[in-house]
N, C-alpha and C. Protein backbone atom coordinates (compact mmCIF):
# COMPACT_ATOMS: atom_id res chain seq x y z
N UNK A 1 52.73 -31.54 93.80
CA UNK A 1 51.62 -32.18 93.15
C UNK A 1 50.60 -31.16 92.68
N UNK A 2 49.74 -31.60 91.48
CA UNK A 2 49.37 -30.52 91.07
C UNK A 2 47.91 -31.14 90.93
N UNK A 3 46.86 -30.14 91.91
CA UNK A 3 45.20 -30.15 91.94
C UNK A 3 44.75 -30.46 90.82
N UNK A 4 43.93 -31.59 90.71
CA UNK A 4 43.21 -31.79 89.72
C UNK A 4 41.88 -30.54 89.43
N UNK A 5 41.70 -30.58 90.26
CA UNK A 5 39.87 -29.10 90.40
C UNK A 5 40.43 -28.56 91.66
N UNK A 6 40.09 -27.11 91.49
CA UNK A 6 39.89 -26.31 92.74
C UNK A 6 38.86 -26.66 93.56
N UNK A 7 39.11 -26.22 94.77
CA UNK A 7 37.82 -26.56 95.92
C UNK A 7 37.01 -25.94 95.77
N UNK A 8 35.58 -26.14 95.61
CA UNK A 8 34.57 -25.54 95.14
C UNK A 8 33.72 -25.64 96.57
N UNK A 9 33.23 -24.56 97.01
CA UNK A 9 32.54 -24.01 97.65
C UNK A 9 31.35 -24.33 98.20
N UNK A 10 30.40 -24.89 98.55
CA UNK A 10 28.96 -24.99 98.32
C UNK A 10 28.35 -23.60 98.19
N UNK A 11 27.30 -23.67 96.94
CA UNK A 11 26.32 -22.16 97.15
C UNK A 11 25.12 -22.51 97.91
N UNK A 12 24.89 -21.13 98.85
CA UNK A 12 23.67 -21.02 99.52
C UNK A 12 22.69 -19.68 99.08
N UNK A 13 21.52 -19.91 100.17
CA UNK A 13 20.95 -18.84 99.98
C UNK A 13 21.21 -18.31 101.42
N UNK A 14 21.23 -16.93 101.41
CA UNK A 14 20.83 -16.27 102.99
C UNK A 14 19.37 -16.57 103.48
N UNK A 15 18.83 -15.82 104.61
CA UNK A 15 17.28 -16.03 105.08
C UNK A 15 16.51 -14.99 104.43
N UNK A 16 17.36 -13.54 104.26
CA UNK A 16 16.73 -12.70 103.24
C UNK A 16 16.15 -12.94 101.75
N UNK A 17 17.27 -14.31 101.30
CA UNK A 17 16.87 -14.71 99.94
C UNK A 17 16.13 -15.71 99.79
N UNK A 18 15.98 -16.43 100.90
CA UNK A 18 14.57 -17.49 101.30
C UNK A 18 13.15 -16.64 100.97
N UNK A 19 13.46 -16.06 101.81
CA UNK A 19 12.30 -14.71 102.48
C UNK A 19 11.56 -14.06 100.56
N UNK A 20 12.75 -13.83 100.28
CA UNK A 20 12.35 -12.95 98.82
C UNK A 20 11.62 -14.31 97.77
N UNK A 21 11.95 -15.51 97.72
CA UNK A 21 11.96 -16.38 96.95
C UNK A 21 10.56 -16.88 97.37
N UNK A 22 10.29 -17.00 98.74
CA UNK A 22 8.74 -17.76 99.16
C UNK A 22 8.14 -16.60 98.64
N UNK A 23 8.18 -15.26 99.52
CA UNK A 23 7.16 -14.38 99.02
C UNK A 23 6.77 -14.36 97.46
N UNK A 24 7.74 -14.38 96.70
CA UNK A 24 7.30 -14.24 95.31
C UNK A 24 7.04 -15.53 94.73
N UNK A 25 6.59 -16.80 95.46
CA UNK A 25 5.83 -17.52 94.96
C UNK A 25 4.60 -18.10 95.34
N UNK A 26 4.49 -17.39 96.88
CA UNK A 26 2.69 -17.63 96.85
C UNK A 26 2.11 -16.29 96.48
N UNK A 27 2.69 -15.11 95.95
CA UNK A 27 2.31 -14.55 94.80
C UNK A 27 2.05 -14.82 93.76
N UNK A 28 2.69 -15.56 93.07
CA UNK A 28 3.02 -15.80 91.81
C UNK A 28 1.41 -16.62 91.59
N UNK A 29 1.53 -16.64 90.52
CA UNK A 29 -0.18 -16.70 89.39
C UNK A 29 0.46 -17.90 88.15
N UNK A 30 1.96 -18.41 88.28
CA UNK A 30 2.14 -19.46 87.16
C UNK A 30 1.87 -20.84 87.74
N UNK A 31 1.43 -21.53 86.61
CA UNK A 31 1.59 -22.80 86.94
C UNK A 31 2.55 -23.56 87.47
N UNK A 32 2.17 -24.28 88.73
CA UNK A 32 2.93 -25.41 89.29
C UNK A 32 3.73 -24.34 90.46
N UNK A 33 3.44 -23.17 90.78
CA UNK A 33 3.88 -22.51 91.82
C UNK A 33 3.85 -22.75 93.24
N UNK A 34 2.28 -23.29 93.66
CA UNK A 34 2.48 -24.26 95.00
C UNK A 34 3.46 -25.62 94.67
N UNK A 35 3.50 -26.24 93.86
CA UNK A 35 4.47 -26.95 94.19
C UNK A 35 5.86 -26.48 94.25
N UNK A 36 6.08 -25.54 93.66
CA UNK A 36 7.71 -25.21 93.64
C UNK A 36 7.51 -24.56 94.89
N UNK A 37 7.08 -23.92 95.42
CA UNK A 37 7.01 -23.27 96.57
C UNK A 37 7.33 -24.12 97.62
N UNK A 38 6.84 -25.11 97.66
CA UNK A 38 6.35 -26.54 98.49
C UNK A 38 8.17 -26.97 98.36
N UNK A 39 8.53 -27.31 97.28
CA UNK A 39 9.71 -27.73 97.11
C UNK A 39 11.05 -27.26 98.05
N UNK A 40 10.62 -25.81 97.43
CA UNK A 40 11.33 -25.37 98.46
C UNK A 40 11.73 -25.10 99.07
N UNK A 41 10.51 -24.71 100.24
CA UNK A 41 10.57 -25.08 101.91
C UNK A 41 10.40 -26.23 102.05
N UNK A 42 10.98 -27.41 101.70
CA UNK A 42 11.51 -28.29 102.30
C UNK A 42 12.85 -28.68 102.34
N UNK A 43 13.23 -28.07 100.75
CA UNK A 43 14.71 -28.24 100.52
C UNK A 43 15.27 -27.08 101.94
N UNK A 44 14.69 -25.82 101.97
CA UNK A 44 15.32 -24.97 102.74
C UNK A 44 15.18 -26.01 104.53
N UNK A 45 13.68 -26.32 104.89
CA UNK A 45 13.95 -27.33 106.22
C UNK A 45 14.65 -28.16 106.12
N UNK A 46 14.28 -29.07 105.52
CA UNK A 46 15.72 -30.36 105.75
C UNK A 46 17.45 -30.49 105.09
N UNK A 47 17.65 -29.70 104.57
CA UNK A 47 18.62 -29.01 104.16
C UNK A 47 18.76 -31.00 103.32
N UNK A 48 17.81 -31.24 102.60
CA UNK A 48 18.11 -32.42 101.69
C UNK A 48 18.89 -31.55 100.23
N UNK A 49 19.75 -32.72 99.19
CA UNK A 49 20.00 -32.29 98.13
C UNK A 49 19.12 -32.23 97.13
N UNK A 50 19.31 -31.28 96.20
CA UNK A 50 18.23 -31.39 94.89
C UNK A 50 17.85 -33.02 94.87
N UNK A 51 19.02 -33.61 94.34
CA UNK A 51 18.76 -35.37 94.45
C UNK A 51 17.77 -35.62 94.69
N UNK A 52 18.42 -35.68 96.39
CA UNK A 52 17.45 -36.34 96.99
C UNK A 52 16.03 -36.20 97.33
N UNK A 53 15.87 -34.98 96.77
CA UNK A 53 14.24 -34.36 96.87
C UNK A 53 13.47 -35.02 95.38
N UNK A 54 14.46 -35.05 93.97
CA UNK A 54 13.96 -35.36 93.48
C UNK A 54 13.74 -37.30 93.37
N UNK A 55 14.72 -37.73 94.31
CA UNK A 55 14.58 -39.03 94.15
C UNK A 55 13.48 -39.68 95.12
N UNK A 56 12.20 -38.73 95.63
CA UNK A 56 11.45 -39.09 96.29
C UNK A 56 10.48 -39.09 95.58
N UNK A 57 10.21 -38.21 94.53
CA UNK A 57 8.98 -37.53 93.42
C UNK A 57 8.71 -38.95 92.70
């Protein structure tokens, strides 16, 4: 039988790339940066999907 799709993986981040991603956004000076920031340390705590983070907004 022949696979319709290969098994695809989930992508993550490491804690180093958490780490790099917060720091450079309560740096950051653009608009809407506390909220993305905000976004995502929560996506990173509750390990929710994009989805479902956005199906709360």
């Amino acid at each position: 039988m022949k696979r319709k799709r290969p098994i695809k993986l989930p992508v993550f981040m490491t804690l180093t790339d958490l780490k790099q991603l917060f720091d450079y956004l309560e740096r950051a000076q653009i608009r809407f940066a506390l909220q993305k920031e905000q976004m995502f340390k929560l996506l990173a705590a509750t390990s929710l999907r994009r989805s479902e983070l956005f199906s709360l907004i």
